[in-house]
PDB file of N, CA and C in Angstrom:
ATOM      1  N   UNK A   1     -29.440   1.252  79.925  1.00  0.00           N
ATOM      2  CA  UNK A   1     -29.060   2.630  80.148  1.00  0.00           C
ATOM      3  C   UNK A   1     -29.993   3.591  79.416  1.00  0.00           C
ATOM      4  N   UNK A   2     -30.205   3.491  78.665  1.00  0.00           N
ATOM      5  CA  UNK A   2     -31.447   4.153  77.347  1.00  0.00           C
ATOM      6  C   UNK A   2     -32.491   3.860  77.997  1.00  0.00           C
ATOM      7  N   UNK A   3     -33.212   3.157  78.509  1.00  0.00           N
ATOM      8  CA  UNK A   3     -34.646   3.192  79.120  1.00  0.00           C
ATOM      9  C   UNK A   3     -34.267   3.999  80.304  1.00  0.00           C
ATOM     10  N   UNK A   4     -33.609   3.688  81.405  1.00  0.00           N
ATOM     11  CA  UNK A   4     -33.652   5.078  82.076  1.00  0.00           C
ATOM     12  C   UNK A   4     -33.532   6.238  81.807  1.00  0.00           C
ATOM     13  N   UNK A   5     -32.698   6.758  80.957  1.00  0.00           N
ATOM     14  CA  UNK A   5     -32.181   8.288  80.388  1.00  0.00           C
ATOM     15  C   UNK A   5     -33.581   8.259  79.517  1.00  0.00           C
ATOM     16  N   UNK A   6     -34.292   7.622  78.844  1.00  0.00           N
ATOM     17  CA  UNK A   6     -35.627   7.764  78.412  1.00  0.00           C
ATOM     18  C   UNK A   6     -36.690   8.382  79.499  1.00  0.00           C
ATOM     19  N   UNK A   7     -36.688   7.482  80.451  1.00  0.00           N
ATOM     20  CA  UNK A   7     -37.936   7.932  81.730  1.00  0.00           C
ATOM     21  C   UNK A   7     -37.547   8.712  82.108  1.00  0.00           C
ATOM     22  N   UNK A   8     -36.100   9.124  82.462  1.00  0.00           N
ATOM     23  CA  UNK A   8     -35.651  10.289  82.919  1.00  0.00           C
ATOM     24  C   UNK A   8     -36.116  11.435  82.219  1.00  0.00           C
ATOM     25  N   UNK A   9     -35.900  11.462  81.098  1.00  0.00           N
ATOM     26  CA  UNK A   9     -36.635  12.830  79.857  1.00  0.00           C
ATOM     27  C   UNK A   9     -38.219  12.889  80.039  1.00  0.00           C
ATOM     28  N   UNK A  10     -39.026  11.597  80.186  1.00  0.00           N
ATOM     29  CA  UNK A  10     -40.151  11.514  80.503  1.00  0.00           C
ATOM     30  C   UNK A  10     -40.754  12.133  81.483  1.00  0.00           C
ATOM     31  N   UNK A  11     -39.801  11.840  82.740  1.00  0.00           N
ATOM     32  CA  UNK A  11     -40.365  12.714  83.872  1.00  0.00           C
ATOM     33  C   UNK A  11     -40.205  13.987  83.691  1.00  0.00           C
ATOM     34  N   UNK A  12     -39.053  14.627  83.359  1.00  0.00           N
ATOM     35  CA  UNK A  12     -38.682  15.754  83.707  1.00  0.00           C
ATOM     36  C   UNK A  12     -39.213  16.726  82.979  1.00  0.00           C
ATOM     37  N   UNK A  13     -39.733  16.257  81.703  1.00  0.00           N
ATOM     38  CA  UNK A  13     -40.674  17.219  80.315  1.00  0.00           C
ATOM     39  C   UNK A  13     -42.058  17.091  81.690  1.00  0.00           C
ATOM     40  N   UNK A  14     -42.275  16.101  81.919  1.00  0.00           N
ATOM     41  CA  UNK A  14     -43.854  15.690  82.446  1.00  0.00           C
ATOM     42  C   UNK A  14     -43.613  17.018  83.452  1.00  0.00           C
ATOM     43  N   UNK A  15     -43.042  16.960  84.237  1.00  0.00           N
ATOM     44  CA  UNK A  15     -42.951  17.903  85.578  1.00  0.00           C
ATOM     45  C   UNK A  15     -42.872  19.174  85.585  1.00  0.00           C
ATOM     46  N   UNK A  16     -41.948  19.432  84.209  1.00  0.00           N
ATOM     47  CA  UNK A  16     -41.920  21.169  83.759  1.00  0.00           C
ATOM     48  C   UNK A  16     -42.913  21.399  83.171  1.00  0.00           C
ATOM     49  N   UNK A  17     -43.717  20.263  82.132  1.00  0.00           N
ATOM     50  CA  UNK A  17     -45.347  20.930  81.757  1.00  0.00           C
ATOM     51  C   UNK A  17     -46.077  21.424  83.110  1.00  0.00           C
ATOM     52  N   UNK A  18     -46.414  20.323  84.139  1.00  0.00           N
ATOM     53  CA  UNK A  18     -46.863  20.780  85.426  1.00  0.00           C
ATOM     54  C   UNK A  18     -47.031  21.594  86.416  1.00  0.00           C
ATOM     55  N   UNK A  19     -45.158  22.187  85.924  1.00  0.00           N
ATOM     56  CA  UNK A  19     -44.718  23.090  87.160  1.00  0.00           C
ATOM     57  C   UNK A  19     -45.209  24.495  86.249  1.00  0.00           C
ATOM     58  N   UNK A  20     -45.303  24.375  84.945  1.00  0.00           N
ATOM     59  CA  UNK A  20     -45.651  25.754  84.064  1.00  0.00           C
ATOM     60  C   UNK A  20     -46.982  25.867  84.013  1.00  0.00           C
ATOM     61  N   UNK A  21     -48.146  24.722  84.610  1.00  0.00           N
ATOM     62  CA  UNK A  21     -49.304  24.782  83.989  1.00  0.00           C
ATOM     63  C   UNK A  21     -49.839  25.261  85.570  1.00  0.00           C
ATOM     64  N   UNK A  22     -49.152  24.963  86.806  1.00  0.00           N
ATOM     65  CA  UNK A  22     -49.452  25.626  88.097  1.00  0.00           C
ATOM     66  C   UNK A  22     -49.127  26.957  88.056  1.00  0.00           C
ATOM     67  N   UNK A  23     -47.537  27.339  87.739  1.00  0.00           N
ATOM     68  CA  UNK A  23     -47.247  28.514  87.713  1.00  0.00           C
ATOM     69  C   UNK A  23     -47.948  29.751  86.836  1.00  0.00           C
ATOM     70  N   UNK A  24     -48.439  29.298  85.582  1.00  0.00           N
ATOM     71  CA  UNK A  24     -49.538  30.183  84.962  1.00  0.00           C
ATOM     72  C   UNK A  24     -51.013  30.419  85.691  1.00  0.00           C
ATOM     73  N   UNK A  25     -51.391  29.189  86.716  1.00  0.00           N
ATOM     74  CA  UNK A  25     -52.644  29.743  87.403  1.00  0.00           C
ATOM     75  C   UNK A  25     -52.070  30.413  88.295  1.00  0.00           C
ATOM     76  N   UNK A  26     -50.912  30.513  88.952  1.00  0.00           N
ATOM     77  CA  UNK A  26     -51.007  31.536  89.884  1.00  0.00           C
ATOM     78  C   UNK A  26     -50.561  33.020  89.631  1.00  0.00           C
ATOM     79  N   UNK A  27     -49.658  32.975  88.595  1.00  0.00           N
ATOM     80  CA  UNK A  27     -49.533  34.257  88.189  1.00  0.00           C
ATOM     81  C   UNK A  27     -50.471  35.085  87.159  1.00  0.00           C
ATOM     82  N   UNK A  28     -51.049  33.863  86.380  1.00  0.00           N
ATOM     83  CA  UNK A  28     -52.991  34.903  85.691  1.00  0.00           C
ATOM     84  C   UNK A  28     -53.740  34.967  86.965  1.00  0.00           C
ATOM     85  N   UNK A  29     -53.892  34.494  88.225  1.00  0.00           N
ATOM     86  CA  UNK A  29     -54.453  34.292  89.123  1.00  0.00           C
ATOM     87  C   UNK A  29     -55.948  33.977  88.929  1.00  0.00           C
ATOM     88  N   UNK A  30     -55.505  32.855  88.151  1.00  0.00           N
ATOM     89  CA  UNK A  30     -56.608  31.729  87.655  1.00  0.00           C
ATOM     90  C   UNK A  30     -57.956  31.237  88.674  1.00  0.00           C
ATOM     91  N   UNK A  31     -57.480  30.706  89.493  1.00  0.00           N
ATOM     92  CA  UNK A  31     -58.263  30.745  90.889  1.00  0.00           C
ATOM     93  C   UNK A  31     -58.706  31.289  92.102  1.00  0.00           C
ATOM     94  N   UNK A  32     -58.653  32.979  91.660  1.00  0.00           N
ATOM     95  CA  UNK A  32     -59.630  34.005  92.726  1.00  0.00           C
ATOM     96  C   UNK A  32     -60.769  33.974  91.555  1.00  0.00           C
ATOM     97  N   UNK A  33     -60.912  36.068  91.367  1.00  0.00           N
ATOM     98  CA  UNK A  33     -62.320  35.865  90.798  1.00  0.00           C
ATOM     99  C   UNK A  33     -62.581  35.691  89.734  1.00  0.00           C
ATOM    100  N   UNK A  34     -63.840  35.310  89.496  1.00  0.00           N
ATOM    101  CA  UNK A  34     -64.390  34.440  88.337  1.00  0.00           C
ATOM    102  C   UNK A  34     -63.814  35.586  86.826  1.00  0.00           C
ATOM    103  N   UNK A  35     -64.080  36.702  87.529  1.00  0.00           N
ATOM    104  CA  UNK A  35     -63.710  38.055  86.201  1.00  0.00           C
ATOM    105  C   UNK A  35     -62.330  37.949  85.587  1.00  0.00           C
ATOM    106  N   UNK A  36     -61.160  37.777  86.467  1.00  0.00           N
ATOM    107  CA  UNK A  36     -60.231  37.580  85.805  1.00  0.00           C
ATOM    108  C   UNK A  36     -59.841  36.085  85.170  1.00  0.00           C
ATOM    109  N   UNK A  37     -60.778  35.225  85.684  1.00  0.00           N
ATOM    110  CA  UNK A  37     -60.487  33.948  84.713  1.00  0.00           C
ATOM    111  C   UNK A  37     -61.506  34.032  83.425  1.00  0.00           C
ATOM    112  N   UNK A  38     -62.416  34.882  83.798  1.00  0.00           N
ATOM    113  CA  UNK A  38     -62.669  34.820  82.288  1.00  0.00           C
ATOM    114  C   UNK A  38     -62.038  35.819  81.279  1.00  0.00           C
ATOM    115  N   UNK A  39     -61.544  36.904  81.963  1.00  0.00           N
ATOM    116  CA  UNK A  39     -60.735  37.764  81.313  1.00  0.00           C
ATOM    117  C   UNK A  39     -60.080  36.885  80.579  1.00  0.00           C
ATOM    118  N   UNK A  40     -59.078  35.712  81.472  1.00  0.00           N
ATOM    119  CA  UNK A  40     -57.777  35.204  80.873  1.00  0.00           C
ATOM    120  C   UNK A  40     -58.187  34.130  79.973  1.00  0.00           C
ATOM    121  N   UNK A  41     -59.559  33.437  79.985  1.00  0.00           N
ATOM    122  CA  UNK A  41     -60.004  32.718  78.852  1.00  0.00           C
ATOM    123  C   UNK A  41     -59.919  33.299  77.341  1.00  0.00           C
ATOM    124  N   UNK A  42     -60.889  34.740  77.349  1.00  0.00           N
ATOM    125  CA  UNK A  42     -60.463  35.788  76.517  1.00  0.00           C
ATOM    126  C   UNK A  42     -58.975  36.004  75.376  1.00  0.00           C
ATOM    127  N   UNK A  43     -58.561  35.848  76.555  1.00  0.00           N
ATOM    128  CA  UNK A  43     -57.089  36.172  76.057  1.00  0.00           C
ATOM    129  C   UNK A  43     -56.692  35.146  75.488  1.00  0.00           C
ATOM    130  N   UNK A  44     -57.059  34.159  76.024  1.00  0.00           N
ATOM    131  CA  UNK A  44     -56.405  32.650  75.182  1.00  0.00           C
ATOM    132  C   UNK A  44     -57.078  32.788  74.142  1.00  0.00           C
ATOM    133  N   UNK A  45     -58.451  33.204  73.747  1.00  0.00           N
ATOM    134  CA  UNK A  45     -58.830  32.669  72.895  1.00  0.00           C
ATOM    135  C   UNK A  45     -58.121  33.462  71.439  1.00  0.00           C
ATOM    136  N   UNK A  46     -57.572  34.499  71.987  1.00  0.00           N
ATOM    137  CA  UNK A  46     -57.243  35.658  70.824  1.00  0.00           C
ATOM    138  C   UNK A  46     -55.641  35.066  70.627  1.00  0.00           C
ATOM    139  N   UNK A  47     -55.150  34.719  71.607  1.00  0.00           N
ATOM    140  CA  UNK A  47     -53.622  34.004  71.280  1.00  0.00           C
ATOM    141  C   UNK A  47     -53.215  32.805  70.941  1.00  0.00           C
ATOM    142  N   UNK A  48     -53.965  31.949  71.459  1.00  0.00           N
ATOM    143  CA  UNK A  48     -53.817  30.894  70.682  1.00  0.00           C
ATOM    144  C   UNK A  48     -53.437  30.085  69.267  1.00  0.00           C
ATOM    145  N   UNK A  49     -55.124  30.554  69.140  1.00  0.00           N
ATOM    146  CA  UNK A  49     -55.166  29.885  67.740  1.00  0.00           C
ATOM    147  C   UNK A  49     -54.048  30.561  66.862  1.00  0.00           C
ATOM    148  N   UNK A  50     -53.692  31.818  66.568  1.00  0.00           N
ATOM    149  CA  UNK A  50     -52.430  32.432  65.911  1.00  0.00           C
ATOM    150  C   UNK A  50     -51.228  31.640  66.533  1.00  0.00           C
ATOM    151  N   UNK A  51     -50.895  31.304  67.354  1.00  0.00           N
ATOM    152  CA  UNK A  51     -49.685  30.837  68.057  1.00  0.00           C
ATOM    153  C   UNK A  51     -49.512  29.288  67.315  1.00  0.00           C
ATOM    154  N   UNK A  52     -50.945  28.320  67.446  1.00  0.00           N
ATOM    155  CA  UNK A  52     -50.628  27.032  66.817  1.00  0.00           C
ATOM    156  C   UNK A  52     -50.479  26.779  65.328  1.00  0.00           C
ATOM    157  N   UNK A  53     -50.919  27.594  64.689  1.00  0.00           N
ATOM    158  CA  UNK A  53     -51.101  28.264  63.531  1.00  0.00           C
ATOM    159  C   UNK A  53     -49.503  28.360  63.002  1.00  0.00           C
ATOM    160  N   UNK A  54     -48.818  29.347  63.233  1.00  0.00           N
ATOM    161  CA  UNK A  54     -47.868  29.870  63.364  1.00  0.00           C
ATOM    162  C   UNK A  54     -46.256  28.588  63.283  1.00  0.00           C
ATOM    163  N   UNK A  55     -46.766  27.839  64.863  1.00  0.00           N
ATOM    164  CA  UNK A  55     -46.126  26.591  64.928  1.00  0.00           C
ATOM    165  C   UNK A  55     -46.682  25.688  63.985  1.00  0.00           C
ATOM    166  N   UNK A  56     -47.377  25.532  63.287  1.00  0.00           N
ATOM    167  CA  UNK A  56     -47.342  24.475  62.116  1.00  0.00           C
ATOM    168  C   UNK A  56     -46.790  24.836  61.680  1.00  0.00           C
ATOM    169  N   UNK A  57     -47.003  26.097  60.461  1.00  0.00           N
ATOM    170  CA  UNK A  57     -46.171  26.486  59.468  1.00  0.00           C
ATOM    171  C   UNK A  57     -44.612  26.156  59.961  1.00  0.00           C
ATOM    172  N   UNK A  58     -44.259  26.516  61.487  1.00  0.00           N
ATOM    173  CA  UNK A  58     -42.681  26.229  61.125  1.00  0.00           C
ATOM    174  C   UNK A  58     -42.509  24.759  61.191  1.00  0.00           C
ATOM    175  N   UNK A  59     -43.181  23.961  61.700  1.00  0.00           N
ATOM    176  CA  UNK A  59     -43.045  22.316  61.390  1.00  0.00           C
ATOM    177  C   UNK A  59     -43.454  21.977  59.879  1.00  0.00           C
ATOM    178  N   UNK A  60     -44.259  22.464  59.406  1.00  0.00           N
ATOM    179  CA  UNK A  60     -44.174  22.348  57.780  1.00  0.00           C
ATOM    180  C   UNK A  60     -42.970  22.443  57.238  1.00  0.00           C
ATOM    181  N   UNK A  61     -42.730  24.165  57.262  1.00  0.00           N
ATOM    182  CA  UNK A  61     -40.891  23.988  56.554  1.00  0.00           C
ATOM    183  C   UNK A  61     -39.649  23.526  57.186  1.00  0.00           C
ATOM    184  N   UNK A  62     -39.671  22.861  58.634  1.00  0.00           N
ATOM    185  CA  UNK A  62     -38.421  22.090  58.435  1.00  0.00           C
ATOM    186  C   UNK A  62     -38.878  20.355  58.211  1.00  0.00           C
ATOM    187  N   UNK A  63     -39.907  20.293  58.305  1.00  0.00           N
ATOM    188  CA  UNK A  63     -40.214  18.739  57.970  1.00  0.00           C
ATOM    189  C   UNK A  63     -40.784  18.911  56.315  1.00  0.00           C
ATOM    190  N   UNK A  64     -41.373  19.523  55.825  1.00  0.00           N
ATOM    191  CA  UNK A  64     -41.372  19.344  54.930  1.00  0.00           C
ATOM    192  C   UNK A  64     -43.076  18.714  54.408  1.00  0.00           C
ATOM    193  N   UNK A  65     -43.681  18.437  55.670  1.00  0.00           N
ATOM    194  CA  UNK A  65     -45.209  17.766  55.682  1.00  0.00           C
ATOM    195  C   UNK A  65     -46.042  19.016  55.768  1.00  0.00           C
ATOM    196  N   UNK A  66     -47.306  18.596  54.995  1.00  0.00           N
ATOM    197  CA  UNK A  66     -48.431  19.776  55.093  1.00  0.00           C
ATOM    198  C   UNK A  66     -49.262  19.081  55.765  1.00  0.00           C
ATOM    199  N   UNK A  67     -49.436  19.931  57.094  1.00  0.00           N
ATOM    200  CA  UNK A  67     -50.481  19.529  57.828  1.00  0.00           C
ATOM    201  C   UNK A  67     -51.762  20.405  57.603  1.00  0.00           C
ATOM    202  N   UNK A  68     -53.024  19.551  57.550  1.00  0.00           N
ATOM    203  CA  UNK A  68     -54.059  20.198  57.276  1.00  0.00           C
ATOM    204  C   UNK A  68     -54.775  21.565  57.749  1.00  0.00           C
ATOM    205  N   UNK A  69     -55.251  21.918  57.349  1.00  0.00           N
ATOM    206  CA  UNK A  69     -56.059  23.427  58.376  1.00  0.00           C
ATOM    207  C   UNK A  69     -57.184  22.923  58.926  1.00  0.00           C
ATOM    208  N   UNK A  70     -56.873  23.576  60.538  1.00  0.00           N
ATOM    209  CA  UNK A  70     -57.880  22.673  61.622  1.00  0.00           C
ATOM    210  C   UNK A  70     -58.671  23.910  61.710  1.00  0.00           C
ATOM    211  N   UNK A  71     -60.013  23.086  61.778  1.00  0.00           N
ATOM    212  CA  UNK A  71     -61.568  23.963  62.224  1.00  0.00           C
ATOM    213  C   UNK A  71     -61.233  25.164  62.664  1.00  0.00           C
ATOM    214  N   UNK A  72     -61.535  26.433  62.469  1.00  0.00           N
ATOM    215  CA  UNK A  72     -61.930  27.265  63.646  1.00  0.00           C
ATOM    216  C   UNK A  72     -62.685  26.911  64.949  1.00  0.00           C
ATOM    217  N   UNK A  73     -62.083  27.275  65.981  1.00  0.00           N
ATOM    218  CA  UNK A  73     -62.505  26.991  67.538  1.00  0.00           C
ATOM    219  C   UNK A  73     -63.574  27.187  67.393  1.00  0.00           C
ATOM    220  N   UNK A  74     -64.797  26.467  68.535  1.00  0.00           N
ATOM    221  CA  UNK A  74     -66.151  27.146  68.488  1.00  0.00           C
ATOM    222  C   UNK A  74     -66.252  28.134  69.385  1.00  0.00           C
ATOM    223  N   UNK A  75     -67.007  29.166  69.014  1.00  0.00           N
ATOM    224  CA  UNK A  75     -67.468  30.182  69.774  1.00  0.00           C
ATOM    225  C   UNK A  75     -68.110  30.337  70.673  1.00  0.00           C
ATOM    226  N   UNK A  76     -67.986  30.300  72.399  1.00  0.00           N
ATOM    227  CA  UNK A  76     -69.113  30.037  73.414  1.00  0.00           C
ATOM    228  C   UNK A  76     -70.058  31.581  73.612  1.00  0.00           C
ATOM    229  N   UNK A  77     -70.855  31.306  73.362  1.00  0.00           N
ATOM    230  CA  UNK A  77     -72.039  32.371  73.933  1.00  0.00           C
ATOM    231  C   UNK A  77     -72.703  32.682  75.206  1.00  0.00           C
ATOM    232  N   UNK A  78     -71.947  32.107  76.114  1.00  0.00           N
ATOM    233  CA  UNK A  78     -72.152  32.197  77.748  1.00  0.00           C
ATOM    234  C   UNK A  78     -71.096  32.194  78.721  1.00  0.00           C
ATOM    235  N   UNK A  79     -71.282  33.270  79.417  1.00  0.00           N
ATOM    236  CA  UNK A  79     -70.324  33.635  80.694  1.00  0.00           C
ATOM    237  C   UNK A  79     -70.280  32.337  81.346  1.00  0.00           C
ATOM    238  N   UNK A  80     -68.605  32.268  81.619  1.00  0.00           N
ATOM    239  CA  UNK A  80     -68.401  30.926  82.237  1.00  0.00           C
ATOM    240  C   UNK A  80     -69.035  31.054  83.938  1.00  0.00           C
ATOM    241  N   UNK A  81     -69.154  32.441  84.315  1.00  0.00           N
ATOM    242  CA  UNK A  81     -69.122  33.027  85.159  1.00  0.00           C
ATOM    243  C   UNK A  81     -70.485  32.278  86.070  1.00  0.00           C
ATOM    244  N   UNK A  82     -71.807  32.266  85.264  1.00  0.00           N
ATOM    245  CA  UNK A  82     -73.134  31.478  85.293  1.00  0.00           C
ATOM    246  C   UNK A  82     -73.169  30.481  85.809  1.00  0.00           C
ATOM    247  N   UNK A  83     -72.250  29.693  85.062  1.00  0.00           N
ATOM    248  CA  UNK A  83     -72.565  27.914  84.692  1.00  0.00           C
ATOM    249  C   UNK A  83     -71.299  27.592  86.107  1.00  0.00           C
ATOM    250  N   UNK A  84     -70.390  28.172  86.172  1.00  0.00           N
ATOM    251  CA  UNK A  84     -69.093  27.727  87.088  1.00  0.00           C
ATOM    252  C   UNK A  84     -69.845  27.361  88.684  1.00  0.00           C
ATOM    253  N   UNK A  85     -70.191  28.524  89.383  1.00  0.00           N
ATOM    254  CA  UNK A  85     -70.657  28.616  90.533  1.00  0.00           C
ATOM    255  C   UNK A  85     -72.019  27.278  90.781  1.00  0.00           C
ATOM    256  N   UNK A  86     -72.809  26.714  89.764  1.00  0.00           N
ATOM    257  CA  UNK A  86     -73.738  25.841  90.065  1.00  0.00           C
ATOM    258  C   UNK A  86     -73.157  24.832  89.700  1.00  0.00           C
ATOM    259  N   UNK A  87     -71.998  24.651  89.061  1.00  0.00           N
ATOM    260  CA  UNK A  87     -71.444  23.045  89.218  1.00  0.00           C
ATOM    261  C   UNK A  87     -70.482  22.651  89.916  1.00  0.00           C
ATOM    262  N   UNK A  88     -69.490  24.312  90.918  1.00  0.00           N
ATOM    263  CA  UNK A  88     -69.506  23.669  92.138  1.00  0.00           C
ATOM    264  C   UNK A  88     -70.182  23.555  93.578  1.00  0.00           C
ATOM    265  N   UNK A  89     -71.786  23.982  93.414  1.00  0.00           N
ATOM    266  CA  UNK A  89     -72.317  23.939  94.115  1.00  0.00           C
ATOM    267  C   UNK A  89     -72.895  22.203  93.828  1.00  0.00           C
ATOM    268  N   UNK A  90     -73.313  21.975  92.988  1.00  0.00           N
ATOM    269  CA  UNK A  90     -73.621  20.748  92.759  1.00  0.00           C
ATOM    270  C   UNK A  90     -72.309  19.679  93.302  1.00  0.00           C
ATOM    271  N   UNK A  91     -71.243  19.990  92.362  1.00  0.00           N
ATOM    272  CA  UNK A  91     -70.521  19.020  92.822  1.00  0.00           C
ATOM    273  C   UNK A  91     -69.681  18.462  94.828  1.00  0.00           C
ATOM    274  N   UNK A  92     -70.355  19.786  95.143  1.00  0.00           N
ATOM    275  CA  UNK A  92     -70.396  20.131  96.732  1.00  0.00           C
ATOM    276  C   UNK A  92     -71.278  19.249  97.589  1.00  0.00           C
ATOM    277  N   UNK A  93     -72.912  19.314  96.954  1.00  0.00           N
ATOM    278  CA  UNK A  93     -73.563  18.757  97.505  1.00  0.00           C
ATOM    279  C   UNK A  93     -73.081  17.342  97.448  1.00  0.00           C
ATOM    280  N   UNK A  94     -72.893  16.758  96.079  1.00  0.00           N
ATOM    281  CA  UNK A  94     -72.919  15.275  96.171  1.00  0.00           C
ATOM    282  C   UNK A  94     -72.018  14.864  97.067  1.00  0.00           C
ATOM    283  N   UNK A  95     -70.404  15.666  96.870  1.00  0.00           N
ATOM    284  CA  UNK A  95     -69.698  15.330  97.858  1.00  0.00           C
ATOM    285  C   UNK A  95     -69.946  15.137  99.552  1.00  0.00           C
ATOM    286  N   UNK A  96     -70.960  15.759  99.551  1.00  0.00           N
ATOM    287  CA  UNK A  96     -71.304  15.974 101.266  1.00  0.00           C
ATOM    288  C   UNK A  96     -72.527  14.883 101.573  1.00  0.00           C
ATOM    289  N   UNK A  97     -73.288  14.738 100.399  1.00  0.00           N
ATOM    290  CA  UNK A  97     -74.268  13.880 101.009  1.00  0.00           C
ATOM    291  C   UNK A  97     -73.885  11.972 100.305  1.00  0.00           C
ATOM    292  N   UNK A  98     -72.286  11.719 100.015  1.00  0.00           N
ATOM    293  CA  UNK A  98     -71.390  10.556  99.578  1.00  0.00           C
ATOM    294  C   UNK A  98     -71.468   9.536 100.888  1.00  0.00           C
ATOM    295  N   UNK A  99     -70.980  10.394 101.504  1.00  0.00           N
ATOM    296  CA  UNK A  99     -71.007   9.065 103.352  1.00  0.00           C
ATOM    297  C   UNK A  99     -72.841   8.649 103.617  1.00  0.00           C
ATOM    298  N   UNK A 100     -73.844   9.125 103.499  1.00  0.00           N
ATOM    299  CA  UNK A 100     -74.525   8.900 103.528  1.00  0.00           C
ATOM    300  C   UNK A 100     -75.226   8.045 102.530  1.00  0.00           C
ATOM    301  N   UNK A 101     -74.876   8.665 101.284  1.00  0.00           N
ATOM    302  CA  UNK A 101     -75.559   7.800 100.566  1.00  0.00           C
ATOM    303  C   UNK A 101     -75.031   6.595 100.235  1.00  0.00           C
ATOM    304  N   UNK A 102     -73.344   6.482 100.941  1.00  0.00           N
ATOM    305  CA  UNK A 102     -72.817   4.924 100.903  1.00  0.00           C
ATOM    306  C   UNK A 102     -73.172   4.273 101.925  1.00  0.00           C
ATOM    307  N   UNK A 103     -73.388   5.002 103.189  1.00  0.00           N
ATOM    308  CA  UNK A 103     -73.953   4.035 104.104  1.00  0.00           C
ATOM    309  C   UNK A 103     -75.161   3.077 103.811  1.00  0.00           C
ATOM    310  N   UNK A 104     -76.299   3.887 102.664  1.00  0.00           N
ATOM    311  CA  UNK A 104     -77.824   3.908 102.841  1.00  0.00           C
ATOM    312  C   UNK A 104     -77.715   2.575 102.260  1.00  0.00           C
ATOM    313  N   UNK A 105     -76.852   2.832 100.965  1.00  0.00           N
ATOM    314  CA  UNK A 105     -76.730   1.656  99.587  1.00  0.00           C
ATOM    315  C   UNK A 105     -76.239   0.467 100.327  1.00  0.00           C
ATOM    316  N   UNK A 106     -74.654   0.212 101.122  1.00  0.00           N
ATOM    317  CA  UNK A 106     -74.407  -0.835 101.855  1.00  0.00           C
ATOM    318  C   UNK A 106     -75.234  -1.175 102.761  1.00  0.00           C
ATOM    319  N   UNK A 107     -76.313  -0.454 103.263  1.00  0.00           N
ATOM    320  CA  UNK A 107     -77.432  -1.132 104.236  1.00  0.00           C
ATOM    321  C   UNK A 107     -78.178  -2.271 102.964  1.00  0.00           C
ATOM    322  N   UNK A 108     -78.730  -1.581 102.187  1.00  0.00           N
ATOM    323  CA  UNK A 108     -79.801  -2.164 101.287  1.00  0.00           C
ATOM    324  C   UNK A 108     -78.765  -3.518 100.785  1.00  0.00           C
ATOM    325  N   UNK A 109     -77.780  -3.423 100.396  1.00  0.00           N
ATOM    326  CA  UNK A 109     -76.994  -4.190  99.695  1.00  0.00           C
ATOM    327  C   UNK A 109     -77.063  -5.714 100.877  1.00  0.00           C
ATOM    328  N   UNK A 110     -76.404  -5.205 102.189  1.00  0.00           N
ATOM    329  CA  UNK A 110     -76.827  -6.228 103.113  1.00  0.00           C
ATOM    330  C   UNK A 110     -77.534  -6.727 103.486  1.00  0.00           C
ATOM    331  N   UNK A 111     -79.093  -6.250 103.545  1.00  0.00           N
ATOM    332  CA  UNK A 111     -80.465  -6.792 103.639  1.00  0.00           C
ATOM    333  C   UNK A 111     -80.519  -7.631 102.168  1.00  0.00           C
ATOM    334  N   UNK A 112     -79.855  -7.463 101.054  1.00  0.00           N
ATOM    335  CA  UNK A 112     -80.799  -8.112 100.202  1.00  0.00           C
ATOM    336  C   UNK A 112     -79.843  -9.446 100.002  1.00  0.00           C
ATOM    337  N   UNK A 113     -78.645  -9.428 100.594  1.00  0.00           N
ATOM    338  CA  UNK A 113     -77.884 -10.395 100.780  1.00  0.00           C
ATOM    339  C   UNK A 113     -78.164 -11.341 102.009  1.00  0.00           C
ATOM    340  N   UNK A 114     -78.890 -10.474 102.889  1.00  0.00           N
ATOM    341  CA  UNK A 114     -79.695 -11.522 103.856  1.00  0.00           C
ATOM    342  C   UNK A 114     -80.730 -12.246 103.117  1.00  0.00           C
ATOM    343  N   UNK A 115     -81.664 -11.315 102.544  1.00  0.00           N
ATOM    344  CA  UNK A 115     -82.836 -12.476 102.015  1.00  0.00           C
ATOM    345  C   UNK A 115     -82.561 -13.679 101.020  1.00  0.00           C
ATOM    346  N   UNK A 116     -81.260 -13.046 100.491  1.00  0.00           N
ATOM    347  CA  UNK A 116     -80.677 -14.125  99.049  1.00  0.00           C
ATOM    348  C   UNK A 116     -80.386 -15.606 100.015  1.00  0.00           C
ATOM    349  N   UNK A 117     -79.822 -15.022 101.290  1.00  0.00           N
ATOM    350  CA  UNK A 117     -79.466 -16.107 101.472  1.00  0.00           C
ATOM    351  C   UNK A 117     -80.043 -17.210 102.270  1.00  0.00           C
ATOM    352  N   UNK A 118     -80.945 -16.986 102.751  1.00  0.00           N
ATOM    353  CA  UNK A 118     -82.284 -17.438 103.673  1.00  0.00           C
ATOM    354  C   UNK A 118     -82.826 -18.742 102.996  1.00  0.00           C
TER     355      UNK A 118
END
């Protein structure tokens, strides 16, 4: 009975992280233009770190453990805006030229399995 009512909690935490981590891209509207996702990167970066911060200290005083002080985040010096658009152009191409280049490889693969076996 406990291993189900376990997976049961398992799924259902799993699914509300999911259903909150979709529902925040569509209401920052994460996936139109590139400006407002970097806007909303921005914003994370200024809320965050205060927010986890914040949640230690209160897991410190009811547990009673000192957890260490983690790094400051690193600082990026380039518009995601740049780098985004050429890696899904890249990752476009490969996708499109995949049937081909599996055909090319299983050709070669079969010729050299002909000569192996000759």
């Amino acid at each position: 009975m406990v291993p189900r009512v376990w997976s049961l909690m398992r799924f259902l935490i799993k699914g509300s992280v999911a259903g909150g981590a979709i529902y925040l891209v569509y209401d920052q509207d994460l996936l139109g233009p590139s400006d407002k996702s970097q806007a909303a990167l921005q914003k994370a970066e200024e809320v965050v770190p205060p927010a986890v911060y914040q949640f230690s200290q209160y897991v410190c005083e009811q547990t009673g453990l000192k957890i260490p002080q983690l790094p400051a985040p690193p600082k990026f010096n380039f518009h995601i805006r740049d780098y985004w658009n050429s890696g899904v152009i890249k990752v476009m191409s490969a996708l499109s030229v995949a049937p081909s280049k599996a055909r090319e490889y299983s050709k070669e693969g079969w010729e050299y399995l002909k000569e192996r076996t000759k």
